[in-house]
Structures are given as C-alpha cells and as structure tokens.
Protein backbone atom coordinates (compact mmCIF):
# COMPACT_ATOMS: atom_id res chain seq x y z
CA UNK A 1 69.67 -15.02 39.66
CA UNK A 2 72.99 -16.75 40.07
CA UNK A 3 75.92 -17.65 37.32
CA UNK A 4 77.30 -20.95 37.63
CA UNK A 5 80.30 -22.82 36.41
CA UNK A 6 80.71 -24.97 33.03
CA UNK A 7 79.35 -27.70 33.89
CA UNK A 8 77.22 -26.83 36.68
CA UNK A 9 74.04 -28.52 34.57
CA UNK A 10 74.18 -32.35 33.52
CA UNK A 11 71.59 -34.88 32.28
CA UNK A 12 72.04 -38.36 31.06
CA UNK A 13 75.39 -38.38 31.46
CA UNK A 14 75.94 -35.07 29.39
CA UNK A 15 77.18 -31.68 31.30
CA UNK A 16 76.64 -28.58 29.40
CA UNK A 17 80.47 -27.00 29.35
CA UNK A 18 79.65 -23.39 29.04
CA UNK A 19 78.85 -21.42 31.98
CA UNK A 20 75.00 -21.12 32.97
CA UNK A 21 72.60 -18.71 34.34
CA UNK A 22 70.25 -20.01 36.40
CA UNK A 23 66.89 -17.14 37.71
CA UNK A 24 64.15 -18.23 40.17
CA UNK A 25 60.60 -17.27 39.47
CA UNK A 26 57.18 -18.56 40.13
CA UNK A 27 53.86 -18.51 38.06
CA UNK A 28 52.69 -14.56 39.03
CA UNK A 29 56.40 -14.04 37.01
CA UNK A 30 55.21 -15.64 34.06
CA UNK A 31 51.86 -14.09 33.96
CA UNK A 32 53.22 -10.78 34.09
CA UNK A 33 56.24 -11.45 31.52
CA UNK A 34 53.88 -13.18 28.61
CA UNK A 35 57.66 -13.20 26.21
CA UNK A 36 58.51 -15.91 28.60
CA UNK A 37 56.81 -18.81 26.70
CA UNK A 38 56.95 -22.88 27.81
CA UNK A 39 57.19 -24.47 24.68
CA UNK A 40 57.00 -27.85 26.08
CA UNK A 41 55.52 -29.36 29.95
CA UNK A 42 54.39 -26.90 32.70
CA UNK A 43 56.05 -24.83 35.16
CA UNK A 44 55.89 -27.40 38.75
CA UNK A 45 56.98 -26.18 42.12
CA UNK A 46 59.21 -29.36 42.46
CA UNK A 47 60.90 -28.83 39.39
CA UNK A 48 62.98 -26.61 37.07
CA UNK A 49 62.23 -24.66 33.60
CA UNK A 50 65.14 -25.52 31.14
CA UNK A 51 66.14 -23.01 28.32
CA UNK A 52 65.29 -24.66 24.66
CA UNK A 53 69.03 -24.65 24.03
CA UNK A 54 69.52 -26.34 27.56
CA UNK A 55 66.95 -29.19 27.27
CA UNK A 56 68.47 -29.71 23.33
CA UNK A 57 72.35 -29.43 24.60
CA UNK A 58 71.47 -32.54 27.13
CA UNK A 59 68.49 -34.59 24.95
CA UNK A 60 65.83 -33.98 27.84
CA UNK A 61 62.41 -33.90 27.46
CA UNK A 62 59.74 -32.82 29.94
CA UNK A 63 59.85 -34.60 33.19
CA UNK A 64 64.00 -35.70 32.58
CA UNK A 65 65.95 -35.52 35.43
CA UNK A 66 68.61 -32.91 35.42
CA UNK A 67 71.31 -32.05 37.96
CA UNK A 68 72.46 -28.80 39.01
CA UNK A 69 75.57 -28.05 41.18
CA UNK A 70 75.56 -25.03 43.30
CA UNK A 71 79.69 -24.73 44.68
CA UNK A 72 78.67 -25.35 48.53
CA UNK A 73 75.54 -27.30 48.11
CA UNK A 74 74.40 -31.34 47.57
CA UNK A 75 73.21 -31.66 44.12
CA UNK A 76 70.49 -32.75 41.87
CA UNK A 77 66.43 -32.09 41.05
C-alpha cells in the first residue's frame, strides 16, 4: 500500500486532485476477501483495479488507459 499525491492518477486528460491510495493484490486476495467485489471487467496481471469513484471521477471504462505517477518513477499503465 502506498499514498500518493493529488494528482498522482489521470485519464483522458482528467487528474483526480485529491490524494490517492493505491494497494497491490493478486487474485488469492480477492478470493479470500469476497467484500472486495469487481463491478465491471476482470482483475489482469497487466493492468490495474480502479475504485468506482476513481473510474467515475476520470469517465473510464474497462480497458481505459490510466496513468499513475509514483514521485521517482516513469509513468503510465
């Protein structure tokens, strides 16, 4: 789990300006936490998991691209 800065997450042109939270976990996570619920596309190894407030705050759908800047690192995903 790491916090990031606003603006860390964009899409489309739009950055989200409050500050984000962003947690790594892979499918055995999701089995065993059955709260966690994907509401809309799948959980992909190349890819990312948005928030429902996330994907609505930019206007993604499944399969957008979104960016994500870590302070330190190239971005994007």
């Amino acid at each position: 789990m790491v916090d990031l800065p606003p603006g860390a997450l964009a899409a489309k042109g739009t950055r989200v300006g409050d500050p984000i939270r962003v947690f790594a976990f892979d499918q055995r996570y999701l089995d065993h936490y059955p709260s966690i619920r994907i509401v809309s596309g799948q959980l992909a190894s190349s890819g990312a998991l948005l928030s429902v407030e996330a994907a609505r705050s930019l206007g993604v759908d499944p399969g957008s691209e979104i960016e994500l800047a870590v302070p330190g690192r190239a971005s994007s995903l």
